[in-house]
Protein backbone atom coordinates (compact mmCIF):
# COMPACT_ATOMS: atom_id res chain seq x y z
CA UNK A 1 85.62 -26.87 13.98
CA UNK A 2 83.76 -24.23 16.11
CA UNK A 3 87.08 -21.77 15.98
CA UNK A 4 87.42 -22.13 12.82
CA UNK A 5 84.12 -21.41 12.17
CA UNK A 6 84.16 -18.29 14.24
CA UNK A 7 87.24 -17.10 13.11
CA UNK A 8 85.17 -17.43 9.86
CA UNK A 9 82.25 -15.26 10.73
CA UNK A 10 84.70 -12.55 12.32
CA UNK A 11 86.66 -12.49 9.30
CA UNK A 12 83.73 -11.73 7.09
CA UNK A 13 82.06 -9.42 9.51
CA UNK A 14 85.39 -7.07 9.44
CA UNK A 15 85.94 -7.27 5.65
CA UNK A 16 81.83 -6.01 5.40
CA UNK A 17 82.68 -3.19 7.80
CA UNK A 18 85.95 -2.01 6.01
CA UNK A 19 84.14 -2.14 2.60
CA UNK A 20 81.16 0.13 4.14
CA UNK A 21 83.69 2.52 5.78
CA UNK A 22 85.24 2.46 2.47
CA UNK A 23 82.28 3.15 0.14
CA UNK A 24 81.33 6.38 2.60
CA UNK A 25 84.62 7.69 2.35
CA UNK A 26 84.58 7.68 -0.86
CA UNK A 27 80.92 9.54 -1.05
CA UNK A 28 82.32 11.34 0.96
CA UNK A 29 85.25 12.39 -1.34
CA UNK A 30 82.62 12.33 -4.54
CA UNK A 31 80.36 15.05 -2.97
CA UNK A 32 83.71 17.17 -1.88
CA UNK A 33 84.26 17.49 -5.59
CA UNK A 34 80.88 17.83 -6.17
CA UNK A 35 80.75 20.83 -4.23
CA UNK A 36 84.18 22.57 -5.37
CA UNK A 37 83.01 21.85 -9.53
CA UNK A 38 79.83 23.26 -8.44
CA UNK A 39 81.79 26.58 -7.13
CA UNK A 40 84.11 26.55 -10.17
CA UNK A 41 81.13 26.60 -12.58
CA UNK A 42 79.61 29.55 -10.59
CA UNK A 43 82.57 31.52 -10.36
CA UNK A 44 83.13 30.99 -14.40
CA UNK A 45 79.62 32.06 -14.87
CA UNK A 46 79.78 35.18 -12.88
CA UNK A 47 83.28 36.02 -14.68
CA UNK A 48 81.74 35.36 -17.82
CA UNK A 49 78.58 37.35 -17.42
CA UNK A 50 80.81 40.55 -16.01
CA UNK A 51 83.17 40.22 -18.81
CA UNK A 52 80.00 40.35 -21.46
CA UNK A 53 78.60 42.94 -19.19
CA UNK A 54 81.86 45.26 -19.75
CA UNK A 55 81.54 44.54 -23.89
CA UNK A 56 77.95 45.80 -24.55
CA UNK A 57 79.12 48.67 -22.29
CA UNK A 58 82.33 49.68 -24.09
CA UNK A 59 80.41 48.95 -27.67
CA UNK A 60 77.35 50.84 -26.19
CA UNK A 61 80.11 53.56 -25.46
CA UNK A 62 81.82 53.59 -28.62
CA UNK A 63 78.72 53.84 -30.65
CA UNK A 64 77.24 56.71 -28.89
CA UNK A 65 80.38 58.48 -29.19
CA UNK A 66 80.74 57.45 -32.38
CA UNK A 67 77.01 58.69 -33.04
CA UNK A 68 77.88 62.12 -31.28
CA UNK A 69 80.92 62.77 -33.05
CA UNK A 70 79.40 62.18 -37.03
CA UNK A 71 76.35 64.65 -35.87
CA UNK A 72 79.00 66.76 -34.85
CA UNK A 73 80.92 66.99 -37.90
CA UNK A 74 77.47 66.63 -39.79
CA UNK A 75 76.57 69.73 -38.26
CA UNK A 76 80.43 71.57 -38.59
CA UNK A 77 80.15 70.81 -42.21
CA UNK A 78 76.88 71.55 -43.04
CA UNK A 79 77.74 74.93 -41.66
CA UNK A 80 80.93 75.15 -43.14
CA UNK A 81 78.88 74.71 -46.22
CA UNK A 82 76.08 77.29 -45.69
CA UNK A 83 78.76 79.98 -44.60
CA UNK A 84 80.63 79.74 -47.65
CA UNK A 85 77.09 79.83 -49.58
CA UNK A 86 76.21 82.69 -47.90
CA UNK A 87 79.77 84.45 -48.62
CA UNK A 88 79.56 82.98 -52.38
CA UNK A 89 76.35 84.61 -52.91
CA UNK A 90 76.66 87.42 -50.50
CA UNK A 91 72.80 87.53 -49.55
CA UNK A 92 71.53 87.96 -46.03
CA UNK A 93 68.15 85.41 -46.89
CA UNK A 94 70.16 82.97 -47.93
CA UNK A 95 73.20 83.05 -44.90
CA UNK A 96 70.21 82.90 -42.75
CA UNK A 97 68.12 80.22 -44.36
CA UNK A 98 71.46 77.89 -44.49
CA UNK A 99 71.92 78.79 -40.51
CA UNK A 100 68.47 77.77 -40.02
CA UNK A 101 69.06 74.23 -42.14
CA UNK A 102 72.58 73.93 -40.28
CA UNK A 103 70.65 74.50 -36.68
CA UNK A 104 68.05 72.04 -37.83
CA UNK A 105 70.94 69.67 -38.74
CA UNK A 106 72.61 69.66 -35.91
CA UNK A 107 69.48 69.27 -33.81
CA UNK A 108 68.29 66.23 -35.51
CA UNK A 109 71.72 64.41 -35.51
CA UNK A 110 72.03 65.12 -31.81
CA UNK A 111 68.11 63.62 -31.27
CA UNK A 112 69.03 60.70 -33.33
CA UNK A 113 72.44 60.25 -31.32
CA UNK A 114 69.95 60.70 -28.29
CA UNK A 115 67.67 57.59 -29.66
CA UNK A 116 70.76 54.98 -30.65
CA UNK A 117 71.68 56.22 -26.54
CA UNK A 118 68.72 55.12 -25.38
CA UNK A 119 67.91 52.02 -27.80
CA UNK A 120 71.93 50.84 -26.53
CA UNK A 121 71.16 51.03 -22.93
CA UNK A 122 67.73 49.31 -22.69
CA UNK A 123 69.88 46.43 -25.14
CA UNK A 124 72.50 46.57 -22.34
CA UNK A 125 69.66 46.40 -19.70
CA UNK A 126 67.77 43.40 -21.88
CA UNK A 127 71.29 41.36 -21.84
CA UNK A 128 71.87 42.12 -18.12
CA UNK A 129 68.56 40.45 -17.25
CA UNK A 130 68.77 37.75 -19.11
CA UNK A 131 72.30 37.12 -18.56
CA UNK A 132 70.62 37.06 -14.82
CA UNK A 133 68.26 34.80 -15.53
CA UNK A 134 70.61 32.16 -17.26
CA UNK A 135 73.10 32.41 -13.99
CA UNK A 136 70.03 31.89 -11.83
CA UNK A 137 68.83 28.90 -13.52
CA UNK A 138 71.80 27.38 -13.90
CA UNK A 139 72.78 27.53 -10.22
CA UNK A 140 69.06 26.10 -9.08
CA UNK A 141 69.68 23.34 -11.21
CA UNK A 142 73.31 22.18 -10.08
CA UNK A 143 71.76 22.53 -6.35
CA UNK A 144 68.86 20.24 -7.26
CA UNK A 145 71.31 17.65 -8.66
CA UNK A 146 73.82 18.01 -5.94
CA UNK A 147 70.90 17.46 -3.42
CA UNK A 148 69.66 14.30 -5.80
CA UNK A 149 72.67 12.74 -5.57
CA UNK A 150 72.97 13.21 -2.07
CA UNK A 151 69.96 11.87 -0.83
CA UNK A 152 70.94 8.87 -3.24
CA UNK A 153 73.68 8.05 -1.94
CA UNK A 154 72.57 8.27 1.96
CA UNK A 155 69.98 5.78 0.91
CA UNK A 156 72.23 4.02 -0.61
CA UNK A 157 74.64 3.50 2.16
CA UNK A 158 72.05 3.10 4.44
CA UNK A 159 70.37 0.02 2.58
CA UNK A 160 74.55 -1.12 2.38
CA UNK A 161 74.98 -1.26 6.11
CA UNK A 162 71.60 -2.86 6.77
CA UNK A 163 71.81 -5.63 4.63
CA UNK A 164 75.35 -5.79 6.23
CA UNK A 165 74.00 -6.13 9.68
CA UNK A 166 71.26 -8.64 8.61
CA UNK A 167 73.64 -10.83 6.99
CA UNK A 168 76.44 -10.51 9.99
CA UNK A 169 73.25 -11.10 12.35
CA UNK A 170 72.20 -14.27 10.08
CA UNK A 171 75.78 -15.89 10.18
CA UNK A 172 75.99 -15.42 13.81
CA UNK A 173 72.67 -17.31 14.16
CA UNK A 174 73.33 -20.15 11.62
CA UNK A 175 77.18 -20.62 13.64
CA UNK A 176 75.20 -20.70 17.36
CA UNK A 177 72.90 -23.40 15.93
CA UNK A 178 75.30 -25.35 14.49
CA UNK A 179 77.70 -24.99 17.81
CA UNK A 180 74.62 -26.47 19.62
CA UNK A 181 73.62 -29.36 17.38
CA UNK A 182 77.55 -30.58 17.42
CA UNK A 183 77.79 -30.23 20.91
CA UNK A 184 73.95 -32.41 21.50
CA UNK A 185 75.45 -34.60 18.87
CA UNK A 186 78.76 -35.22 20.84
CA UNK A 187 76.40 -35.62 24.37
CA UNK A 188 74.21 -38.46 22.69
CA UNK A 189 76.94 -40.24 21.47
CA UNK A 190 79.56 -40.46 24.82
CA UNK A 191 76.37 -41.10 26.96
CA UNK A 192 75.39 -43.96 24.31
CA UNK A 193 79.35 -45.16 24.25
CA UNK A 194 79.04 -44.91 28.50
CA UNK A 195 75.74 -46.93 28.86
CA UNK A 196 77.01 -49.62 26.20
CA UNK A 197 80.54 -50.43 28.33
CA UNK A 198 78.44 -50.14 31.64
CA UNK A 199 76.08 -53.01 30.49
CA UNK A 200 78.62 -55.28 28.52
CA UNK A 201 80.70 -54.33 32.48
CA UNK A 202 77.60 -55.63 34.19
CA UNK A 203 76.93 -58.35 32.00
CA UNK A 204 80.81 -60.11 32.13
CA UNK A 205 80.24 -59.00 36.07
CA UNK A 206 76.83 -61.43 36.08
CA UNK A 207 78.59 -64.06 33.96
CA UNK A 208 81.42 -64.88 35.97
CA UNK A 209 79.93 -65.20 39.17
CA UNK A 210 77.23 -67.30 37.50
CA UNK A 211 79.89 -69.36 36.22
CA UNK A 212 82.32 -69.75 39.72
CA UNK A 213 79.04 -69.96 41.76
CA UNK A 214 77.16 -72.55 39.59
CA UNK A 215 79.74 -75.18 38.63
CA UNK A 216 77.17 -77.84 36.79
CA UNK A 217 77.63 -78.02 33.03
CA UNK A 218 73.72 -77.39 32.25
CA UNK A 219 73.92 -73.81 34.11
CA UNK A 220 77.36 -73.03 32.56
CA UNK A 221 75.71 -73.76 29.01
CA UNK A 222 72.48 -71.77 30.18
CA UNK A 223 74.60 -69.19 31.10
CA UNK A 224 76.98 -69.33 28.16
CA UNK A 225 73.87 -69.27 25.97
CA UNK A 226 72.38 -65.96 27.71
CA UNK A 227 75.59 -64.65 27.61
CA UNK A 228 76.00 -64.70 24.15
CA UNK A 229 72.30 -63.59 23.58
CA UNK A 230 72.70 -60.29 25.53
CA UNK A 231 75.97 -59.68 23.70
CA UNK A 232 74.46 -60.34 20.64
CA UNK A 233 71.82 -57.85 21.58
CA UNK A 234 74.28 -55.32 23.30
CA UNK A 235 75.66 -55.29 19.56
CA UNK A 236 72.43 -55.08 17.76
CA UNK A 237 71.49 -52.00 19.80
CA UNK A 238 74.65 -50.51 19.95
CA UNK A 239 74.54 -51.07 15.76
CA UNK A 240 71.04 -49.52 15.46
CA UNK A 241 72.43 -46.82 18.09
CA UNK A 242 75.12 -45.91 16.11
CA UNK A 243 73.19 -45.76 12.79
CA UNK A 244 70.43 -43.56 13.99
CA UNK A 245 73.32 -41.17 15.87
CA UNK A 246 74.90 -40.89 11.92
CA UNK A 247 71.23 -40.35 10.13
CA UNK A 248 70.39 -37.78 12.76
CA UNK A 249 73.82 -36.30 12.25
CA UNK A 250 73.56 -36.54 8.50
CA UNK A 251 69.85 -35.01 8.93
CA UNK A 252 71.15 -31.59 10.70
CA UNK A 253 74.03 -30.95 8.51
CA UNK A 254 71.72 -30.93 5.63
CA UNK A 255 69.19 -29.07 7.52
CA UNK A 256 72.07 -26.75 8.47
CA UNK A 257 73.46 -26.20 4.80
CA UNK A 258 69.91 -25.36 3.44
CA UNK A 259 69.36 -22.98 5.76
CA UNK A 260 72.52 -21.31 4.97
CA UNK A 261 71.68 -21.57 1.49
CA UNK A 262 67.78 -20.08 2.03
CA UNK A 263 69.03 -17.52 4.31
CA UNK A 264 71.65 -16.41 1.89
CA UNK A 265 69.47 -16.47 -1.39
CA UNK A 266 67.07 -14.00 0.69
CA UNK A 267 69.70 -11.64 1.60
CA UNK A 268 71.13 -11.50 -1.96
CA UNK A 269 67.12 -11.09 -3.38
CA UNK A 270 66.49 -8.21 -0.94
């Protein structure tokens, strides 16, 4: 009974530590991918911000070129234009005056290709910053999280192994008592079992020598009568013996098994 109980309690105590070396190897492996995803989303963030980056720059590009090359030809043709005026109508006022419009022209598409320059790069420099911004909160965020579910699952763990050791410690405790009570148990009754054949021993001793050294019929009936009153005795406290040894027995296994039963109802509750 005692081996198999212990055999018992090791068995369970070696199951509880392979399913807590399992569960951290497996947080283990959980914040390992954690951390790579975590990386992977960065790196896809970054990519994505230099590729958008590169686009408002070649669009910013092709529009100012764009820009530069219609004031161009704005101002090519408007001089086209005032040069054939002026050779149409062959007057020096008038070659000059279209010059003059030409110049002003090409002045005002070069300012206003100037302005979409400028208005293009602070959009560029807008988009930048909060393209920054975005990348910033999003990586303060996933390292919040990852740190959440860290901490988590160290707690976690911790409370696992603790209520492990409590419950391995309570076992151990409930098996030692029980090992004791058994082996009290087992004392009481072979001391019980020794004194009851030592006195029914003395007894038969007593009752034969009374009976070869008295030889009258009144003593041997005397005698015979005693006899059979301290074996009738003998039997009656050997009976009530017996019965109290099986109450007190029955008494600590149910003591035992509510223990067990309290102890375990406390560890599942905490």
């Amino acid at each position: 009974m005692v081996v198999v109980v212990v055999v018992v309690v090791v068995v369970v105590v070696v199951v509880l530590v392979v399913v807590v070396v399992v569960v951290v190897v497996v947080v283990v492996v959980v914040m390992v991918v954690m951390v790579v995803v975590v990386v992977v989303v960065v790196v896809v963030v970054v990519v994505v911000v230099v590729v958008e980056v590169v686009v408002v720059v070649v669009a910013v590009a092709v529009a100012v070129e764009g820009a530069g090359a219609g004031a161009v030809a704005a101002a090519v043709a408007a001089a086209v234009a005032a040069a054939v005026a002026a050779a149409e109508e062959e007057e020096a006022a008038a070659a000059e005056a279209a010059a003059e419009a030409a110049a002003a022209i090409a002045a005002e598409a070069v300012a206003e290709a100037a302005v979409a320059a400028v208005a293009a790069a602070a959009v560029v420099v807008v988009v930048v910053v909060v393209v920054v911004v975005v990348v910033v909160v999003v990586v303060a965020a996933v390292v919040v999280v990852v740190v959440v579910v860290v901490v988590v699952v160290v707690v976690v763990v911790v409370v696992v192994v603790v209520v492990v050791v409590v419950v391995a410690v309570v076992v151990v405790v409930v098996v030692v008592v029980v090992v004791v009570v058994v082996v009290v148990v087992v004392v009481v009754e072979v001391v019980i079992v020794v004194l009851v054949v030592v006195v029914v021993v003395v007894v038969v001793v007593v009752v034969v020598v009374v009976v070869v050294v008295v030889e009258e019929v009144v003593v041997v009936v005397v005698v015979v009568v005693v006899v059979v009153v301290v074996v009738v005795v003998v039997v009656v406290v050997v009976v009530v013996v017996v019965v109290v040894v099986v109450v007190v027995e029955v008494v600590v296994v149910v003591v035992v098994v509510v223990v067990v039963v309290v102890v375990f109802v406390v560890v599942v509750v905490l």
